[in-house]
C-alpha atoms as a PDB file:
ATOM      1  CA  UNK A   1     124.556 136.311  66.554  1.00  0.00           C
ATOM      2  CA  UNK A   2     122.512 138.889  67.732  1.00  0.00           C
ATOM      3  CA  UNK A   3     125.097 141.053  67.697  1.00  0.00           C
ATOM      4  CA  UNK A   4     126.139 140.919  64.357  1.00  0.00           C
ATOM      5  CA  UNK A   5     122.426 141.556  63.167  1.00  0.00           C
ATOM      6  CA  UNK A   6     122.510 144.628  64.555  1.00  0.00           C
ATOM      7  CA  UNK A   7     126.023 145.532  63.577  1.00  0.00           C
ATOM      8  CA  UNK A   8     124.180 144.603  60.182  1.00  0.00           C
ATOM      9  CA  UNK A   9     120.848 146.231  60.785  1.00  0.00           C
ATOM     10  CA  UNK A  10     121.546 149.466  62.349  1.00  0.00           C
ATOM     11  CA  UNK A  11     123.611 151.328  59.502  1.00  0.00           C
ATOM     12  CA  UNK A  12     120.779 150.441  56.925  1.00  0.00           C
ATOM     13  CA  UNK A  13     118.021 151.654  59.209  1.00  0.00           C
ATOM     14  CA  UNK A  14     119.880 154.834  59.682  1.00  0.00           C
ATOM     15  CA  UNK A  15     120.420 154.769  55.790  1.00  0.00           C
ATOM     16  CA  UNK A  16     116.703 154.633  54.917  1.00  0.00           C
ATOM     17  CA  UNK A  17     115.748 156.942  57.733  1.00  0.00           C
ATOM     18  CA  UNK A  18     111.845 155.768  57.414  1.00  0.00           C
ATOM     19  CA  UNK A  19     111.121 158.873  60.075  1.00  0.00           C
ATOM     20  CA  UNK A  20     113.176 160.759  58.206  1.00  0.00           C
ATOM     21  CA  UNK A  21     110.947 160.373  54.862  1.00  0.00           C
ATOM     22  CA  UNK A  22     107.546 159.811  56.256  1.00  0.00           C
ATOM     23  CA  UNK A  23     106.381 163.108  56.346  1.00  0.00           C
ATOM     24  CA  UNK A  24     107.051 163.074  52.408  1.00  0.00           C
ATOM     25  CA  UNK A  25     105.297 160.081  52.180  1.00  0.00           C
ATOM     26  CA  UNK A  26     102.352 161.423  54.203  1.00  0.00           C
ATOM     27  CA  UNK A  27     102.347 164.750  52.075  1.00  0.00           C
ATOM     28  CA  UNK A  28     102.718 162.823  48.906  1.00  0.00           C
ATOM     29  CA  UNK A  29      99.326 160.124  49.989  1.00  0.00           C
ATOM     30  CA  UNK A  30      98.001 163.100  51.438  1.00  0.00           C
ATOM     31  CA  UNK A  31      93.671 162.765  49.984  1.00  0.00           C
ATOM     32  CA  UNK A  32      93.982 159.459  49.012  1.00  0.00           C
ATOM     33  CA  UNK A  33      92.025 156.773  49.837  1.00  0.00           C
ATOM     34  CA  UNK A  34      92.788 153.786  52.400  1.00  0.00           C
ATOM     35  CA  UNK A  35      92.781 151.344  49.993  1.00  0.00           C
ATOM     36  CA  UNK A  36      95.189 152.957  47.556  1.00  0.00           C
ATOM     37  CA  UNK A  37      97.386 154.203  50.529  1.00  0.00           C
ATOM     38  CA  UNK A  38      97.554 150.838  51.635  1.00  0.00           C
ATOM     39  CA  UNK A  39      98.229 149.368  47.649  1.00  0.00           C
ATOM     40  CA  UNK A  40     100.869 152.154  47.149  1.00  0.00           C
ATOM     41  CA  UNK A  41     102.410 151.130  50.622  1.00  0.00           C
ATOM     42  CA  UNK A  42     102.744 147.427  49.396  1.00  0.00           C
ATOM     43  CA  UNK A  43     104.321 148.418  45.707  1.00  0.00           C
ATOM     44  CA  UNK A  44     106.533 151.127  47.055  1.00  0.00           C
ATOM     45  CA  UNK A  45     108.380 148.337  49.816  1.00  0.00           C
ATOM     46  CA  UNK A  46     108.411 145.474  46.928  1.00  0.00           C
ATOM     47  CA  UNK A  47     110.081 147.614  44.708  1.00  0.00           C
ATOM     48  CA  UNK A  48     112.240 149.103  46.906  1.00  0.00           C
ATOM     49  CA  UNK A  49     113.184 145.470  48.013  1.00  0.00           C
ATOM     50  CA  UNK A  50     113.741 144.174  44.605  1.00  0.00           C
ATOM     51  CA  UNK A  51     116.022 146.807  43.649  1.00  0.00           C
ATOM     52  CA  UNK A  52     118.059 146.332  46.585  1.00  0.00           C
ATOM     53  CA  UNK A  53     118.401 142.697  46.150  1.00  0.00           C
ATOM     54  CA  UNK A  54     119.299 143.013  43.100  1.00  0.00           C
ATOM     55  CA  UNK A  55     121.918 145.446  44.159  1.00  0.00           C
ATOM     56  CA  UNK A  56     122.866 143.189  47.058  1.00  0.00           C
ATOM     57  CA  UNK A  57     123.538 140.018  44.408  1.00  0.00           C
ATOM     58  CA  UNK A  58     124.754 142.135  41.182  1.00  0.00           C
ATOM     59  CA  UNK A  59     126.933 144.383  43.408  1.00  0.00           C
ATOM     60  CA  UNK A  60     130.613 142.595  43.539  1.00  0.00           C
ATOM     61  CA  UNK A  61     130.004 141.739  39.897  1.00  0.00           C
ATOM     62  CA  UNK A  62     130.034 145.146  39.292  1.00  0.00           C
ATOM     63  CA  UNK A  63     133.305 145.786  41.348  1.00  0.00           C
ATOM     64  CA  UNK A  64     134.862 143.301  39.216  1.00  0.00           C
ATOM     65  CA  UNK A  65     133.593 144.263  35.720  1.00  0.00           C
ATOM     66  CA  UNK A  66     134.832 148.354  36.666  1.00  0.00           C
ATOM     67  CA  UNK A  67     137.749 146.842  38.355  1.00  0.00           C
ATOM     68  CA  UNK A  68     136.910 148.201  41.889  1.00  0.00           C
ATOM     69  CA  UNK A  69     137.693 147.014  45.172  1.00  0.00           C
ATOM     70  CA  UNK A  70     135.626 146.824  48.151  1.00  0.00           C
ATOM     71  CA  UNK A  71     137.719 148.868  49.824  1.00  0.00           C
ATOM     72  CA  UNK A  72     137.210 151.390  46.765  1.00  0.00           C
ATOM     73  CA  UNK A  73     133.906 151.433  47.083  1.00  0.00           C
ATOM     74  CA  UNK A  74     133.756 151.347  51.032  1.00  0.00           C
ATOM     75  CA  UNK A  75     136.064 154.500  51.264  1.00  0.00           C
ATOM     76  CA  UNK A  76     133.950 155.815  47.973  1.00  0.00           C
ATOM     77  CA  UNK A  77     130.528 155.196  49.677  1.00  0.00           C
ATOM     78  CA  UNK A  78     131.617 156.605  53.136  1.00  0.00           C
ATOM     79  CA  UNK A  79     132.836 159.914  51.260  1.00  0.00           C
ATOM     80  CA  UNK A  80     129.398 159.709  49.556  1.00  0.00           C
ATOM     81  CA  UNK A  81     127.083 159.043  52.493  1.00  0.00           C
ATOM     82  CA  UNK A  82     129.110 161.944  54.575  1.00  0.00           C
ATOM     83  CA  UNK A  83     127.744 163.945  51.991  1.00  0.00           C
ATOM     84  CA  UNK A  84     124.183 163.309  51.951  1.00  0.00           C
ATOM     85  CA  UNK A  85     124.376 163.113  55.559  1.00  0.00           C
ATOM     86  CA  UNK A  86     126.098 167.111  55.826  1.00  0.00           C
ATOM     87  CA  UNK A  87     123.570 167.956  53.096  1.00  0.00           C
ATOM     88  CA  UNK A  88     120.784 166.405  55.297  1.00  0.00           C
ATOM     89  CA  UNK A  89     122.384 168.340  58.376  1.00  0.00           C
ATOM     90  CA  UNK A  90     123.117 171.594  56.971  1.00  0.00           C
ATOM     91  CA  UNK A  91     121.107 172.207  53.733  1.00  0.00           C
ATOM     92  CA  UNK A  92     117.936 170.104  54.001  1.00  0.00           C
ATOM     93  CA  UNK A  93     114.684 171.770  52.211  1.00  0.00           C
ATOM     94  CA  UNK A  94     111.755 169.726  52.088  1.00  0.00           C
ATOM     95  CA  UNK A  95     111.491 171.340  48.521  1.00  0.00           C
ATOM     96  CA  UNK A  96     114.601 169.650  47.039  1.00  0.00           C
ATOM     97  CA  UNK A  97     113.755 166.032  48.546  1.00  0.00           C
ATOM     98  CA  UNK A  98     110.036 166.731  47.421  1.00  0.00           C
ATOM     99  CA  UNK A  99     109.258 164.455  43.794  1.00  0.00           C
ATOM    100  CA  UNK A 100     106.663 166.125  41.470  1.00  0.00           C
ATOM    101  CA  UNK A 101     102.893 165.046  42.131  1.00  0.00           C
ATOM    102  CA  UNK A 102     103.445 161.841  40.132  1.00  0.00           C
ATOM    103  CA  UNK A 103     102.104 158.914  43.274  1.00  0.00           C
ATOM    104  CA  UNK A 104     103.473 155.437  42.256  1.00  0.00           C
ATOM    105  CA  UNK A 105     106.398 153.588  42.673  1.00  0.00           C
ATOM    106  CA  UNK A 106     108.640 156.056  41.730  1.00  0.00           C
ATOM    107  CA  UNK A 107     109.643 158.097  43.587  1.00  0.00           C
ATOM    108  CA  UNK A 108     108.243 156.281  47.248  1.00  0.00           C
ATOM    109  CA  UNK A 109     109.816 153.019  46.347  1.00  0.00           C
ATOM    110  CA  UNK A 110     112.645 154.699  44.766  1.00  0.00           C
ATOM    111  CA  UNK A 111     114.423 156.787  45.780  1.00  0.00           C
ATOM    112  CA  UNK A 112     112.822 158.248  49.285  1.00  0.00           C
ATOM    113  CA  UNK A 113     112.421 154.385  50.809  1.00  0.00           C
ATOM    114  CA  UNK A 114     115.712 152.819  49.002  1.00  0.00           C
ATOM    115  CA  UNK A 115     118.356 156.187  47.646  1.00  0.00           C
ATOM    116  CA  UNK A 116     121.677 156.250  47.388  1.00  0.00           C
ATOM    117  CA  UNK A 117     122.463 155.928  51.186  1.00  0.00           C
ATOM    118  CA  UNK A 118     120.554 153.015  51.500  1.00  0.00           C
ATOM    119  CA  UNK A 119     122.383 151.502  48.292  1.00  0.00           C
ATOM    120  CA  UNK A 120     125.333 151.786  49.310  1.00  0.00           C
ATOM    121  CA  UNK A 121     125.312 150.815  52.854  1.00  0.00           C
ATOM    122  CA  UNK A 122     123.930 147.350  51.229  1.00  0.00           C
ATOM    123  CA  UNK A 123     126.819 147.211  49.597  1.00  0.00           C
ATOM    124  CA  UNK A 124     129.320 147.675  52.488  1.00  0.00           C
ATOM    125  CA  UNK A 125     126.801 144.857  54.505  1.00  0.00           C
ATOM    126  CA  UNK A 126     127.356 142.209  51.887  1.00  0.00           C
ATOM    127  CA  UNK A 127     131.326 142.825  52.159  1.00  0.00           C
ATOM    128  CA  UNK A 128     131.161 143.723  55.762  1.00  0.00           C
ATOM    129  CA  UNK A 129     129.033 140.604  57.275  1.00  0.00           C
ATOM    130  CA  UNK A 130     128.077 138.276  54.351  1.00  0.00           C
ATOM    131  CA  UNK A 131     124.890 138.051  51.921  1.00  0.00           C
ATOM    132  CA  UNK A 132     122.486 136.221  54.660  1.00  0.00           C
ATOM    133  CA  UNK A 133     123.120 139.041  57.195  1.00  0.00           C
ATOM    134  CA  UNK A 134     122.494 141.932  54.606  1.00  0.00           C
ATOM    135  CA  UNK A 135     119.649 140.471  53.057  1.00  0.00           C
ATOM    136  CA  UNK A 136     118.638 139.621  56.929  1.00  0.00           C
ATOM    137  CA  UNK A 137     118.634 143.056  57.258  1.00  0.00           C
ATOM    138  CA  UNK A 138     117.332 144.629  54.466  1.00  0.00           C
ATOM    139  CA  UNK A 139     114.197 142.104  54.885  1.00  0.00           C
ATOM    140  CA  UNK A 140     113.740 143.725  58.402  1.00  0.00           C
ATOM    141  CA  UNK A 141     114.117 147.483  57.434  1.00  0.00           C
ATOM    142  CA  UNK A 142     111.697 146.904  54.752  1.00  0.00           C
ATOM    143  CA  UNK A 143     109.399 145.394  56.672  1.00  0.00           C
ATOM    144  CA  UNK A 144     109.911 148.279  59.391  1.00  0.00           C
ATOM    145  CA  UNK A 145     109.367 150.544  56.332  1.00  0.00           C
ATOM    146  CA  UNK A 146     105.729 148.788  55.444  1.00  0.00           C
ATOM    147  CA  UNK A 147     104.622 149.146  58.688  1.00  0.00           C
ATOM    148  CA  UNK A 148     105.536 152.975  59.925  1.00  0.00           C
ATOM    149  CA  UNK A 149     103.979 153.811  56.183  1.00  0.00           C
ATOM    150  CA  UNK A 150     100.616 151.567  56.719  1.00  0.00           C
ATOM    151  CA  UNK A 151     100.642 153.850  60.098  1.00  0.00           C
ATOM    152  CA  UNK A 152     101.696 156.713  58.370  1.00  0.00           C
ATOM    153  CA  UNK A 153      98.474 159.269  59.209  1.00  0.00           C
ATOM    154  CA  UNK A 154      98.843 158.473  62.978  1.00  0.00           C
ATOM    155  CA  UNK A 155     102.821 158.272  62.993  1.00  0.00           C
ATOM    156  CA  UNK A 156     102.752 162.053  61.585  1.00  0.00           C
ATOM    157  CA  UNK A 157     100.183 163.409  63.761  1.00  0.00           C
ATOM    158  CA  UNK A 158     101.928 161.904  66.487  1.00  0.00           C
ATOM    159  CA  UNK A 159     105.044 163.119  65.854  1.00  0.00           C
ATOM    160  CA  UNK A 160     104.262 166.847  64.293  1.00  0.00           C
ATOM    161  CA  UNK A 161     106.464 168.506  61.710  1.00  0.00           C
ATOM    162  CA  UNK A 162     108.741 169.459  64.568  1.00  0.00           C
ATOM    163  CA  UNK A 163     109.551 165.970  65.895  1.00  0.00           C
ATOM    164  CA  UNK A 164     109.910 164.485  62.249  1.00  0.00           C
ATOM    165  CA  UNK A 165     112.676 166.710  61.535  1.00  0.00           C
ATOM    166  CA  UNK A 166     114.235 166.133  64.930  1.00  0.00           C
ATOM    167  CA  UNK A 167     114.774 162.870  64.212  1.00  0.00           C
ATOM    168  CA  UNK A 168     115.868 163.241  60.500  1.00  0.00           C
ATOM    169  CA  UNK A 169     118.274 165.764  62.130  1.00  0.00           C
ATOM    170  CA  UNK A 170     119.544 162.607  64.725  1.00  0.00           C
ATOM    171  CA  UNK A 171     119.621 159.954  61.894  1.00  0.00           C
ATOM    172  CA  UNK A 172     121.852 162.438  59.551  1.00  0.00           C
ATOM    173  CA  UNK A 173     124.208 162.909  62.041  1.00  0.00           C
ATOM    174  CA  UNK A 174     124.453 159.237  62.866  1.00  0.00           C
ATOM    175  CA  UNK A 175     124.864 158.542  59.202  1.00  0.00           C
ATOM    176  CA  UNK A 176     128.176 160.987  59.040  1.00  0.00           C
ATOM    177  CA  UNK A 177     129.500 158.778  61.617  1.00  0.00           C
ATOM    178  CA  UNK A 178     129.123 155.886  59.802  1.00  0.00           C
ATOM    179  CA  UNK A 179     130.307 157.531  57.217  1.00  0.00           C
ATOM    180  CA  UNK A 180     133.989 158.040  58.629  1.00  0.00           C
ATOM    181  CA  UNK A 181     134.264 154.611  60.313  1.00  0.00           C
ATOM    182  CA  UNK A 182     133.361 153.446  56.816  1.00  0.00           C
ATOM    183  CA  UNK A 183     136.066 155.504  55.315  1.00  0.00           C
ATOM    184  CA  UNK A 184     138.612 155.186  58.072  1.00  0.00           C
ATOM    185  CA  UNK A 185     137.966 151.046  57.597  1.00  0.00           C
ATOM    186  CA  UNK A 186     138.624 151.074  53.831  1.00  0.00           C
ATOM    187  CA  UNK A 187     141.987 152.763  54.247  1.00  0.00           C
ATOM    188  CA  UNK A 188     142.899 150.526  56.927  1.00  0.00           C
ATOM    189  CA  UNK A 189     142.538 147.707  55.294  1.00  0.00           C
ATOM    190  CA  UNK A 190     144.261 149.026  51.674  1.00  0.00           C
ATOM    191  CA  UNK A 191     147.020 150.112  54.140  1.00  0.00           C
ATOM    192  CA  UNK A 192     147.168 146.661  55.069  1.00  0.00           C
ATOM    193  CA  UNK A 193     146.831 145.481  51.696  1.00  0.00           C
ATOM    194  CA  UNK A 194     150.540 147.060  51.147  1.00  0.00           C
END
Protein backbone atom coordinates (compact mmCIF):
# COMPACT_ATOMS: atom_id res chain seq x y z
CA UNK A 1 0.00 0.00 0.00
CA UNK A 2 2.60 2.17 0.87
CA UNK A 3 4.38 1.23 -1.84
CA UNK A 4 2.18 1.96 -4.47
CA UNK A 5 1.68 5.61 -3.04
CA UNK A 6 4.92 6.30 -3.67
CA UNK A 7 5.19 4.53 -6.98
CA UNK A 8 2.18 7.09 -7.38
CA UNK A 9 3.61 10.06 -5.58
CA UNK A 10 7.12 10.28 -6.58
CA UNK A 11 6.83 10.92 -10.50
CA UNK A 12 4.32 13.86 -9.79
CA UNK A 13 6.56 15.42 -7.16
CA UNK A 14 9.39 15.25 -9.55
CA UNK A 15 6.86 16.65 -12.22
CA UNK A 16 5.97 19.80 -10.25
CA UNK A 17 9.49 20.25 -8.99
CA UNK A 18 8.16 22.80 -6.08
CA UNK A 19 12.20 23.52 -5.43
CA UNK A 20 12.55 23.72 -8.77
CA UNK A 21 9.97 26.80 -9.14
CA UNK A 22 10.24 28.44 -5.82
CA UNK A 23 12.74 30.79 -6.51
CA UNK A 24 10.21 32.13 -9.30
CA UNK A 25 7.68 32.18 -6.92
CA UNK A 26 9.83 34.06 -4.39
CA UNK A 27 10.99 36.60 -7.19
CA UNK A 28 7.50 36.93 -8.45
CA UNK A 29 5.94 37.73 -4.34
CA UNK A 30 9.07 39.41 -3.97
CA UNK A 31 7.62 43.21 -1.85
CA UNK A 32 4.49 41.92 -1.12
CA UNK A 33 2.86 41.77 1.88
CA UNK A 34 2.29 38.62 4.29
CA UNK A 35 -1.13 38.64 3.97
CA UNK A 36 -1.33 38.71 0.19
CA UNK A 37 1.67 36.23 -0.03
CA UNK A 38 -0.17 34.04 2.06
CA UNK A 39 -3.82 34.73 -0.10
CA UNK A 40 -1.87 34.26 -3.41
CA UNK A 41 -0.31 30.99 -1.86
CA UNK A 42 -3.90 29.62 -1.12
CA UNK A 43 -5.44 30.62 -4.82
CA UNK A 44 -2.37 29.56 -6.70
CA UNK A 45 -2.61 25.59 -4.97
CA UNK A 46 -6.65 25.62 -5.42
CA UNK A 47 -6.35 26.39 -8.83
CA UNK A 48 -3.67 24.41 -9.60
CA UNK A 49 -5.67 21.51 -7.89
CA UNK A 50 -8.82 22.10 -9.71
CA UNK A 51 -7.30 22.04 -12.98
CA UNK A 52 -5.64 18.91 -12.34
CA UNK A 53 -8.67 17.19 -11.16
CA UNK A 54 -10.35 18.09 -13.72
CA UNK A 55 -7.66 16.73 -15.91
CA UNK A 56 -7.45 13.62 -13.76
CA UNK A 57 -11.53 12.91 -14.34
CA UNK A 58 -11.93 14.49 -18.04
CA UNK A 59 -8.65 12.82 -19.16
CA UNK A 60 -9.71 9.17 -20.68
CA UNK A 61 -12.75 10.95 -22.07
CA UNK A 62 -10.54 12.78 -24.02
CA UNK A 63 -8.53 9.64 -25.22
CA UNK A 64 -11.71 8.33 -26.38
CA UNK A 65 -13.31 11.38 -28.09
CA UNK A 66 -9.51 11.87 -30.21
CA UNK A 67 -9.40 8.19 -30.41
CA UNK A 68 -6.13 7.77 -28.36
CA UNK A 69 -4.87 5.09 -26.36
CA UNK A 70 -3.22 5.16 -23.13
CA UNK A 71 -0.46 3.73 -24.43
CA UNK A 72 -0.54 6.71 -27.09
CA UNK A 73 -0.50 9.07 -24.75
CA UNK A 74 1.98 7.28 -22.24
CA UNK A 75 4.66 6.88 -25.06
CA UNK A 76 3.42 10.63 -26.25
CA UNK A 77 3.84 12.12 -22.71
CA UNK A 78 7.21 10.31 -21.99
CA UNK A 79 8.59 11.79 -25.43
CA UNK A 80 7.13 15.09 -24.11
CA UNK A 81 8.38 15.15 -20.52
CA UNK A 82 12.06 13.97 -21.93
CA UNK A 83 11.83 17.13 -23.50
CA UNK A 84 11.11 19.54 -20.90
CA UNK A 85 13.30 17.61 -18.77
CA UNK A 86 16.62 18.02 -21.57
CA UNK A 87 15.35 21.60 -21.94
CA UNK A 88 15.43 21.95 -18.08
CA UNK A 89 18.98 20.18 -18.17
CA UNK A 90 20.60 21.78 -20.98
CA UNK A 91 18.85 25.10 -21.89
CA UNK A 92 17.24 26.40 -18.69
CA UNK A 93 17.16 30.45 -18.40
CA UNK A 94 15.35 31.78 -15.62
CA UNK A 95 14.26 34.40 -18.33
CA UNK A 96 12.20 31.99 -20.48
CA UNK A 97 10.37 30.25 -17.37
CA UNK A 98 9.95 33.91 -15.93
CA UNK A 99 5.83 35.16 -16.55
CA UNK A 100 5.45 38.97 -17.02
CA UNK A 101 4.83 41.01 -13.65
CA UNK A 102 1.13 40.07 -13.75
CA UNK A 103 0.85 38.25 -9.64
CA UNK A 104 -2.37 36.11 -9.56
CA UNK A 105 -3.34 32.86 -10.37
CA UNK A 106 -1.93 32.75 -13.54
CA UNK A 107 0.88 32.05 -14.02
CA UNK A 108 1.78 30.55 -10.07
CA UNK A 109 -1.19 28.29 -10.14
CA UNK A 110 -0.77 27.68 -13.72
CA UNK A 111 1.58 26.82 -15.23
CA UNK A 112 4.86 27.04 -12.74
CA UNK A 113 2.88 24.85 -9.80
CA UNK A 114 0.72 22.51 -12.32
CA UNK A 115 2.56 22.70 -16.41
CA UNK A 116 2.64 20.35 -18.77
CA UNK A 117 4.89 17.82 -16.85
CA UNK A 118 2.77 17.77 -14.08
CA UNK A 119 -0.35 17.21 -16.51
CA UNK A 120 0.70 14.64 -17.96
CA UNK A 121 2.25 12.54 -15.37
CA UNK A 122 -1.52 12.76 -13.86
CA UNK A 123 -2.51 11.29 -16.67
CA UNK A 124 -0.14 8.25 -16.78
CA UNK A 125 -1.14 7.91 -12.63
CA UNK A 126 -4.81 7.51 -13.35
CA UNK A 127 -3.93 4.67 -16.07
CA UNK A 128 -0.93 3.51 -14.21
CA UNK A 129 -2.45 2.97 -10.47
CA UNK A 130 -6.17 4.00 -10.54
CA UNK A 131 -8.10 7.45 -9.81
CA UNK A 132 -7.87 7.13 -5.75
CA UNK A 133 -4.05 6.75 -5.93
CA UNK A 134 -3.55 9.76 -8.40
CA UNK A 135 -5.84 11.97 -6.80
CA UNK A 136 -4.04 10.51 -3.42
CA UNK A 137 -1.22 11.94 -4.80
CA UNK A 138 -1.90 14.96 -6.34
CA UNK A 139 -3.73 15.96 -2.88
CA UNK A 140 -0.26 15.39 -1.21
CA UNK A 141 2.00 17.29 -3.76
CA UNK A 142 -0.31 20.11 -3.52
CA UNK A 143 -0.36 20.24 -0.17
CA UNK A 144 3.62 19.90 -0.20
CA UNK A 145 3.34 22.79 -2.72
CA UNK A 146 1.21 25.14 -0.06
CA UNK A 147 3.51 24.61 2.45
CA UNK A 148 7.28 25.09 0.84
CA UNK A 149 5.41 28.41 -0.77
CA UNK A 150 3.85 29.67 2.78
CA UNK A 151 7.77 29.10 3.75
CA UNK A 152 8.90 30.43 0.71
CA UNK A 153 11.19 33.64 2.15
CA UNK A 154 13.04 31.22 4.54
CA UNK A 155 13.13 28.12 2.03
CA UNK A 156 15.10 30.57 -0.50
CA UNK A 157 17.39 32.10 1.87
CA UNK A 158 18.10 28.81 3.05
CA UNK A 159 18.80 27.32 0.07
CA UNK A 160 20.59 30.35 -2.06
CA UNK A 161 20.32 30.67 -5.81
CA UNK A 162 23.02 28.05 -6.03
CA UNK A 163 21.27 25.21 -4.16
CA UNK A 164 17.81 25.98 -5.91
CA UNK A 165 19.20 25.25 -9.17
CA UNK A 166 21.05 22.21 -7.88
CA UNK A 167 18.13 20.65 -7.17
CA UNK A 168 16.08 21.75 -10.29
CA UNK A 169 19.20 20.32 -12.04
CA UNK A 170 18.55 16.69 -9.87
CA UNK A 171 14.70 16.75 -10.40
CA UNK A 172 15.21 17.32 -14.41
CA UNK A 173 17.32 14.58 -14.67
CA UNK A 174 15.07 12.33 -12.65
CA UNK A 175 12.20 13.43 -14.81
CA UNK A 176 14.16 12.13 -18.19
CA UNK A 177 14.22 8.90 -16.50
CA UNK A 178 10.82 8.72 -16.02
CA UNK A 179 10.47 9.80 -19.10
CA UNK A 180 11.99 6.59 -20.90
CA UNK A 181 10.48 4.02 -18.49
CA UNK A 182 7.29 5.81 -19.47
CA UNK A 183 8.04 5.43 -23.09
CA UNK A 184 9.73 2.06 -22.95
CA UNK A 185 6.24 0.88 -20.92
CA UNK A 186 3.87 2.17 -23.62
CA UNK A 187 5.62 0.21 -26.35
CA UNK A 188 5.70 -2.76 -24.31
CA UNK A 189 2.48 -3.01 -23.77
CA UNK A 190 1.25 -2.00 -27.67
CA UNK A 191 3.83 -4.74 -28.50
CA UNK A 192 1.81 -6.87 -26.45
CA UNK A 193 -1.28 -5.57 -27.72
CA UNK A 194 -0.22 -7.38 -31.20
Amino acid sequence: MVQTFLLAFIPLFVAIDVFGVLPLFAGLTEGIDDNRRKTLTTEATLTAFAVSLVFLIAGKWIFSFLGISESDFRIGGGIVLLVLAIKDLLFAKQAERDPELSIGVVPIGIPLIIGPAALTTIIILVDSYGYWWAIASLLVNILIVWLVFSQAQRISRAMGKAGSKAVAKVFALFLAGIAVMMVRSGIQTLLHKQ
